[in-house]
Protein backbone atom coordinates (compact mmCIF):
# COMPACT_ATOMS: atom_id res chain seq x y z
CA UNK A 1 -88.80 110.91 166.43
CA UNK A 2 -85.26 111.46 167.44
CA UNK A 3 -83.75 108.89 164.84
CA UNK A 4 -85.70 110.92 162.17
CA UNK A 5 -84.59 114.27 163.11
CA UNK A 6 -80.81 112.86 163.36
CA UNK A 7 -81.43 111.12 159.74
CA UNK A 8 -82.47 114.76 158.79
CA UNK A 9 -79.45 116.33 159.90
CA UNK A 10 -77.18 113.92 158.81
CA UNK A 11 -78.95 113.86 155.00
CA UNK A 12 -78.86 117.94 155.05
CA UNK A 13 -75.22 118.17 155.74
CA UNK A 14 -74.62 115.24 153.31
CA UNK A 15 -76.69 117.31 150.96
CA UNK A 16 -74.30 120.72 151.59
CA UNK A 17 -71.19 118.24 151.27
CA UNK A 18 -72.08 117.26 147.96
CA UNK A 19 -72.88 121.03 146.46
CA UNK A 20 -69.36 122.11 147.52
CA UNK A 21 -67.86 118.86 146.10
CA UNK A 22 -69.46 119.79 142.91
CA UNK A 23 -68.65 123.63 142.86
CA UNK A 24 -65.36 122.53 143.39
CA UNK A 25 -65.09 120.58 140.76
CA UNK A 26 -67.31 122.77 138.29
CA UNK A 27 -64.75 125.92 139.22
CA UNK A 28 -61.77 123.21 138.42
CA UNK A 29 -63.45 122.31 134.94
CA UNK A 30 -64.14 125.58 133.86
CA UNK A 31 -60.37 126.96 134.89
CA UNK A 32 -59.15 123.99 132.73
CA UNK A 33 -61.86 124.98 129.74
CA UNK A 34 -60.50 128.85 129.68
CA UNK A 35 -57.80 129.14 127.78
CA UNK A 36 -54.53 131.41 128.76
CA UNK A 37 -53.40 133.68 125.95
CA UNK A 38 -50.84 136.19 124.96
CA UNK A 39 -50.49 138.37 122.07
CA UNK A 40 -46.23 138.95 121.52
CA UNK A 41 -44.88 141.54 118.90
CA UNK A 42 -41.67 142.97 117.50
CA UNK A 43 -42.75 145.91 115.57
CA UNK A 44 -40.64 148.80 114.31
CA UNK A 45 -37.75 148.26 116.66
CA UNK A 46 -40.25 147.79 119.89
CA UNK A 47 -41.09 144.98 121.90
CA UNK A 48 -44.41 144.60 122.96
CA UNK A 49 -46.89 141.40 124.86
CA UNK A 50 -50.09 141.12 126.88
CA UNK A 51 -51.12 138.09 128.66
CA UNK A 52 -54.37 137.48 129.95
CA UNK A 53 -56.57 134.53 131.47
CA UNK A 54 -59.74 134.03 129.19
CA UNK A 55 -60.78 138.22 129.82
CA UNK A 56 -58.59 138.90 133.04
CA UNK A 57 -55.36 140.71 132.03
CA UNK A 58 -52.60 139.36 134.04
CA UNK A 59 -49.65 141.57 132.62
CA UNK A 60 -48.65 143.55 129.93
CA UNK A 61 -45.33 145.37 128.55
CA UNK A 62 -46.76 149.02 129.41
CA UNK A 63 -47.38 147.75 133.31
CA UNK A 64 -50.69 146.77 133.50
CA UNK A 65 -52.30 143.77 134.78
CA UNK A 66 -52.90 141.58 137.91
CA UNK A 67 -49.69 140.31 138.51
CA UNK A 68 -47.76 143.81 137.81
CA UNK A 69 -50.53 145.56 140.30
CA UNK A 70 -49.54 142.71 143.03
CA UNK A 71 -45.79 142.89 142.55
CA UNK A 72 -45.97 147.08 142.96
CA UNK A 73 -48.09 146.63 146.38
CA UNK A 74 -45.10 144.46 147.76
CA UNK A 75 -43.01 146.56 146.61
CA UNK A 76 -44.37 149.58 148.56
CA UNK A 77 -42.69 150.46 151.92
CA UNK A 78 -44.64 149.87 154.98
CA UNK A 79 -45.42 152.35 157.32
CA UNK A 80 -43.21 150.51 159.96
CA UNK A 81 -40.36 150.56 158.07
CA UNK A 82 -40.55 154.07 157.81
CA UNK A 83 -40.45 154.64 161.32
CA UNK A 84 -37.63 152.28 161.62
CA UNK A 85 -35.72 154.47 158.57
CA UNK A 86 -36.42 157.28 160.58
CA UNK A 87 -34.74 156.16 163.69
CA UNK A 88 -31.20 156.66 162.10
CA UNK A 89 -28.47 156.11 164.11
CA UNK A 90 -27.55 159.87 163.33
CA UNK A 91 -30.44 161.24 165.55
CA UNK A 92 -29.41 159.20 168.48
CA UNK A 93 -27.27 160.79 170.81
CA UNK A 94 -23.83 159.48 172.39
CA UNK A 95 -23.51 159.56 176.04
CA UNK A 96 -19.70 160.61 177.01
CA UNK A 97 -17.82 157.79 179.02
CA UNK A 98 -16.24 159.17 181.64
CA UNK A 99 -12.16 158.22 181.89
CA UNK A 100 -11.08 156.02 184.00
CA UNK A 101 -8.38 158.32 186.67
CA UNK A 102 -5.01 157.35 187.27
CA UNK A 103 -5.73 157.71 190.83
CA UNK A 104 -8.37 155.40 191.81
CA UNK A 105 -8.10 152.66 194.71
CA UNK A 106 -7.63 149.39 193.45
CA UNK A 107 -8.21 146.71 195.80
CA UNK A 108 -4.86 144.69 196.62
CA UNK A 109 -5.28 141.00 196.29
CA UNK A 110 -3.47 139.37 198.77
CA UNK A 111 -1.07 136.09 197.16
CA UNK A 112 -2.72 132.69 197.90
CA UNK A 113 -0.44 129.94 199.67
CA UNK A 114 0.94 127.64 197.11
CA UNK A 115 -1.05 124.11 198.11
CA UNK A 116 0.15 122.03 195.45
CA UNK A 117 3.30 120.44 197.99
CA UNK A 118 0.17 119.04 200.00
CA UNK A 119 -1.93 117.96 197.29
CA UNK A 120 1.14 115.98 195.91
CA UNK A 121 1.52 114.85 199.74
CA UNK A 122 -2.20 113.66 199.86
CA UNK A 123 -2.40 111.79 196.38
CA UNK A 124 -2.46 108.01 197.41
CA UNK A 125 -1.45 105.62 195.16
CA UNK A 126 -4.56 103.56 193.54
CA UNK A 127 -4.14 99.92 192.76
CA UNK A 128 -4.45 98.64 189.56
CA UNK A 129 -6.96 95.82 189.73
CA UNK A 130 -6.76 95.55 185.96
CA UNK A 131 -4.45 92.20 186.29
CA UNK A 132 -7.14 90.30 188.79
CA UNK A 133 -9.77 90.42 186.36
CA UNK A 134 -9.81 87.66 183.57
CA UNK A 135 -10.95 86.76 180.54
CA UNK A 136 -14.23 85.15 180.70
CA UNK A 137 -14.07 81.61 178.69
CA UNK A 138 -17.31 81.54 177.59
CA UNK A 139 -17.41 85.18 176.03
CA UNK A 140 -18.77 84.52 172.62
CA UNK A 141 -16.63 85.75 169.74
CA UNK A 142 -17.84 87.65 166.05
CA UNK A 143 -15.99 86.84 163.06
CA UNK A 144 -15.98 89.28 160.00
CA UNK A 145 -18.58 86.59 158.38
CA UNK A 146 -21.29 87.44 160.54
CA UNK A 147 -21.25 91.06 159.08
CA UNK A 148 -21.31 90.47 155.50
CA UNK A 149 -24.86 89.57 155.23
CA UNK A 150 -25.67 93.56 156.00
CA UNK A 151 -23.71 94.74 152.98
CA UNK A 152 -25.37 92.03 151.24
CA UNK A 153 -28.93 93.43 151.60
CA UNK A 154 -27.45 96.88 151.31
CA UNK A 155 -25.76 96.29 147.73
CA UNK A 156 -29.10 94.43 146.65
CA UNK A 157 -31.05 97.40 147.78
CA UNK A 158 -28.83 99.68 146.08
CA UNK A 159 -30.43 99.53 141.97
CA UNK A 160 -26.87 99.82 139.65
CA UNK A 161 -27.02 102.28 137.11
CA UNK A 162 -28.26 99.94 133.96
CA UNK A 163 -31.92 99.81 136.14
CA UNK A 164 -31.89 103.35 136.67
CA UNK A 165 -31.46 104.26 133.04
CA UNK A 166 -33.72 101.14 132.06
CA UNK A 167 -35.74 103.13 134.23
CA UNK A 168 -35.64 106.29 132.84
CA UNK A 169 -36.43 104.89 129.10
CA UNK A 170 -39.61 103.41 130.27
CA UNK A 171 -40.79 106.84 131.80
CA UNK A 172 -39.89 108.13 128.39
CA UNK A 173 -41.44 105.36 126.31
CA UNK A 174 -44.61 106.10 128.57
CA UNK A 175 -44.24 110.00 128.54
CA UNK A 176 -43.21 110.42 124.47
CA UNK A 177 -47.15 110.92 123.16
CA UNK A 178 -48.43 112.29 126.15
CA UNK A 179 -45.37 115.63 126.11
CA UNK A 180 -46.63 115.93 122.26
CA UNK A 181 -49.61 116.36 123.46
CA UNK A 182 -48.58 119.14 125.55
CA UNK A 183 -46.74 120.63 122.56
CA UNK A 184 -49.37 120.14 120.36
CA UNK A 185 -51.80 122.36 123.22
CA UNK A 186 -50.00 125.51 122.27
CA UNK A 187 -51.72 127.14 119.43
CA UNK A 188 -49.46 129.85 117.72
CA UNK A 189 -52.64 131.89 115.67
CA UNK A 190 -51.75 134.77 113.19
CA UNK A 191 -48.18 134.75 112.85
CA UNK A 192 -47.36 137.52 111.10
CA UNK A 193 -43.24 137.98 109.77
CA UNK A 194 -42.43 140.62 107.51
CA UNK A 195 -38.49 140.75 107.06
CA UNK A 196 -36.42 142.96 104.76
CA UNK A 197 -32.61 141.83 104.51
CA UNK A 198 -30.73 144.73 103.50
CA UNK A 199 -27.49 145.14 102.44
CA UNK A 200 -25.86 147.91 99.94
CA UNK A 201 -23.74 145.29 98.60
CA UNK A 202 -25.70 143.11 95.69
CA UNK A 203 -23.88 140.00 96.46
CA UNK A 204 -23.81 140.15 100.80
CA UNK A 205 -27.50 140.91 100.33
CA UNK A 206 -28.42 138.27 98.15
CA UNK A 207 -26.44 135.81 100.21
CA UNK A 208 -27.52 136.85 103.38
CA UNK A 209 -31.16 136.51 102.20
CA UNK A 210 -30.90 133.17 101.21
CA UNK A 211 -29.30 131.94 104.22
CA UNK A 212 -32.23 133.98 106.75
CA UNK A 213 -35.14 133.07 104.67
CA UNK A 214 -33.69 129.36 104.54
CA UNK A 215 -33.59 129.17 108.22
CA UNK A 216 -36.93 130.49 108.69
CA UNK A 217 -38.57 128.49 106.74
CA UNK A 218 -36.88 125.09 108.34
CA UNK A 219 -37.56 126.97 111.52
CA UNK A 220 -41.19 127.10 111.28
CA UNK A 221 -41.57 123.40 109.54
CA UNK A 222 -39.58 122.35 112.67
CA UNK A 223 -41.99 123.92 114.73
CA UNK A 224 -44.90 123.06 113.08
CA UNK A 225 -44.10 119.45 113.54
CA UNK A 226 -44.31 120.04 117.60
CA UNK A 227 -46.78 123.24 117.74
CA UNK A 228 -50.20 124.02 116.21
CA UNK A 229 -49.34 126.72 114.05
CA UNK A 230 -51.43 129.14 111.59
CA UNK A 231 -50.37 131.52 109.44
CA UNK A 232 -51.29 134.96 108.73
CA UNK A 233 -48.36 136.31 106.55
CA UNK A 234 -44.86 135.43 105.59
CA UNK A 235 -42.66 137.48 103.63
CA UNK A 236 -38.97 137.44 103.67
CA UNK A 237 -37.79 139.77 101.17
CA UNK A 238 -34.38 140.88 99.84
CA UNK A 239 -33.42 144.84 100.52
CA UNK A 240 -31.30 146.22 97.59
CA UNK A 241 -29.05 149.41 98.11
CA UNK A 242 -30.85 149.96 101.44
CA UNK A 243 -29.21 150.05 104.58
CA UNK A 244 -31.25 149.17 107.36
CA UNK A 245 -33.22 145.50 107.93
CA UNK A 246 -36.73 145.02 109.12
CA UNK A 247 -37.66 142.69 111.98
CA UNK A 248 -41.36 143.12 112.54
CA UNK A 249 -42.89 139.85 113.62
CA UNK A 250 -45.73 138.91 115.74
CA UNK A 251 -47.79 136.25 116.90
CA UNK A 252 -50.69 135.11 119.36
CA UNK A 253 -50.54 131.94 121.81
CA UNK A 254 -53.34 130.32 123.14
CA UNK A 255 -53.01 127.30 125.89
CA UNK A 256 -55.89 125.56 127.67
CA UNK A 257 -54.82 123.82 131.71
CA UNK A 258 -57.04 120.81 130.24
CA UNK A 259 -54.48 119.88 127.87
CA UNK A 260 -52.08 118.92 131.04
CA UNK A 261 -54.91 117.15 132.82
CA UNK A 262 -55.66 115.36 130.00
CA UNK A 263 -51.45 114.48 129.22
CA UNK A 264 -51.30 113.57 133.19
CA UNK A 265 -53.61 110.97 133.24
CA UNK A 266 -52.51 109.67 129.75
CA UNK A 267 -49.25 109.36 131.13
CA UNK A 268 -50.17 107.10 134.19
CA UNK A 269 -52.69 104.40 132.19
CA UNK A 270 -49.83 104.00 130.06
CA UNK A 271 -47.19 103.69 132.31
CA UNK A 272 -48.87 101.27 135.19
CA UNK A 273 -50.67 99.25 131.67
CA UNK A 274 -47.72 98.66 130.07
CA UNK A 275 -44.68 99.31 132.31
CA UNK A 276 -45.33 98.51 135.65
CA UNK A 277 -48.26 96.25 135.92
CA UNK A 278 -45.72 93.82 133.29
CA UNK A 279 -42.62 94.33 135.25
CA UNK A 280 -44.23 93.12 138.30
CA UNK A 281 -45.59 90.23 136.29
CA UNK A 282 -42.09 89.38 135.25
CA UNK A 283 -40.42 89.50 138.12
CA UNK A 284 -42.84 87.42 140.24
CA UNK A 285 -41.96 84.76 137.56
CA UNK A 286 -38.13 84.86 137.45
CA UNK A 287 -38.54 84.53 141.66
CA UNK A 288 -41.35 81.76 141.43
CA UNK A 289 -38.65 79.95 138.74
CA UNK A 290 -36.06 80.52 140.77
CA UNK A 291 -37.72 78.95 143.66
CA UNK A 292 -38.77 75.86 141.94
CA UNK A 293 -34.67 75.67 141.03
């Protein structure tokens, strides 16, 4: 009976181990699953954004959100420090030192006997037994050879700088897909850009208009090429005899946490698959040939 109630207890509190395991890792998946979003304009001459996590605002331009609300609290003055502020050094009072009178006793130190005539009378002279030792014969000596094998291992240790960028290119040959991935995560949704290049001179207007909408467009194919983009308008129009341009653009952004779980462990099957696990391979042959040398 007492080995079966202990198997109980020990299966129950397996039993509770495992449900927190798994809420654990349910509340992981589903933070991954929700995505984080923000909605970013430019309209009319103001600048406004919201971000939020799946339906929890975290901040906005007018002040509102999670993270605003938590920075104001710190922000707010503690009731201790108050009392501290109050406690100025202009409410304290200074106590008055009184002056020191011209006419107070001061003890009269007597002079103390010069004794340095009979400490020069008492120093003995010490003898140097420095000549009756000697040299012992079989003392072994170090030559400047036995030290060299030290900054051997220590300049083998150290890598030179051709392995630490060969080094770096493999991280990068194992990180190049996986970092697109990344990129490719962010989802830019209803992009809206409505410009007006304006200009009362014909021939500035129509050159300035040609340059802006030029880069704009190469801008967002460039873009394009690393984001996930979709469009909702474009227009990029030149503003005859008028004398003030319109920026208004704006744009929502979307990212999921999965997308960097998912890039992590992409990153490490490729780089101990075909970086590591064959370096090791190749130099375990060069020592193994070397060795049979």
């Amino acid at each position: 009976m007492k080995w079966g109630g202990f198997l109980t207890v020990i299966l129950i509190i397996l039993k509770v181990l495992l449900w927190i395991i798994l809420s654990v890792l349910g509340i992981i998946f589903v933070a991954c699953i929700l995505p984080i979003s923000a909605n970013v304009s430019y309209l009319d001459g103001k600048f406004a954004y919201r971000a939020k996590y799946s339906f929890v605002p975290l901040m906005d331009s007018d002040g509102g959100g999670l993270l605003n609300r938590l920075r104001k609290r710190r922000k707010k003055p503690k009731k201790d420090d108050k009392d501290e502020d109050s406690d100025s050094p202009q409410d304290t009072e200074i106590e008055e030192v009184p002056e020191m009178s011209e006419h107070h006793d001061i003890p009269h130190e007597e002079p103390q006997e010069d004794t340095t005539e009979d400490i020069q009378d008492s120093d003995e002279e010490i003898p140097d037994d420095s000549e009756d030792i000697e040299e012992d014969e079989d003392f072994p000596e170090f030559d400047d050879e036995d030290f060299d094998d030290d900054s051997d291992t220590k300049s083998d240790n150290k890598k030179s700088l051709g392995d630490k960028i060969e080094f770096l290119l493999d991280i990068w040959r194992a990180a190049d897909r996986p970092v697109l991935k990344i990129f490719k995560g962010f989802h830019f949704n209803d992009i809206y850009i409505d410009f007006i290049i304006a200009n009362e001179d014909a021939y500035k207007c129509a050159v300035n208009y040609g340059m802006i909408s030029g880069a704009v467009y190469n801008l967002l194919g460039w873009l394009g090429a690393l984001f996930t983009l979709q469009f909702k308008t474009v227009d990029i129009n030149a503003g005859f005899a008028l004398k003030e341009n319109r920026w208004d653009a704006s744009s929502k952004v979307t990212f999921r946490l999965g997308t960097l779980v998912i890039a992590g462990i992409w990153f490490l099957i490729t780089y101990l698959f075909k970086i590591y696990i064959p370096n090791k391979r190749n130099a375990k042959k060069a020592k193994t040939a070397e060795t049979a040398e």
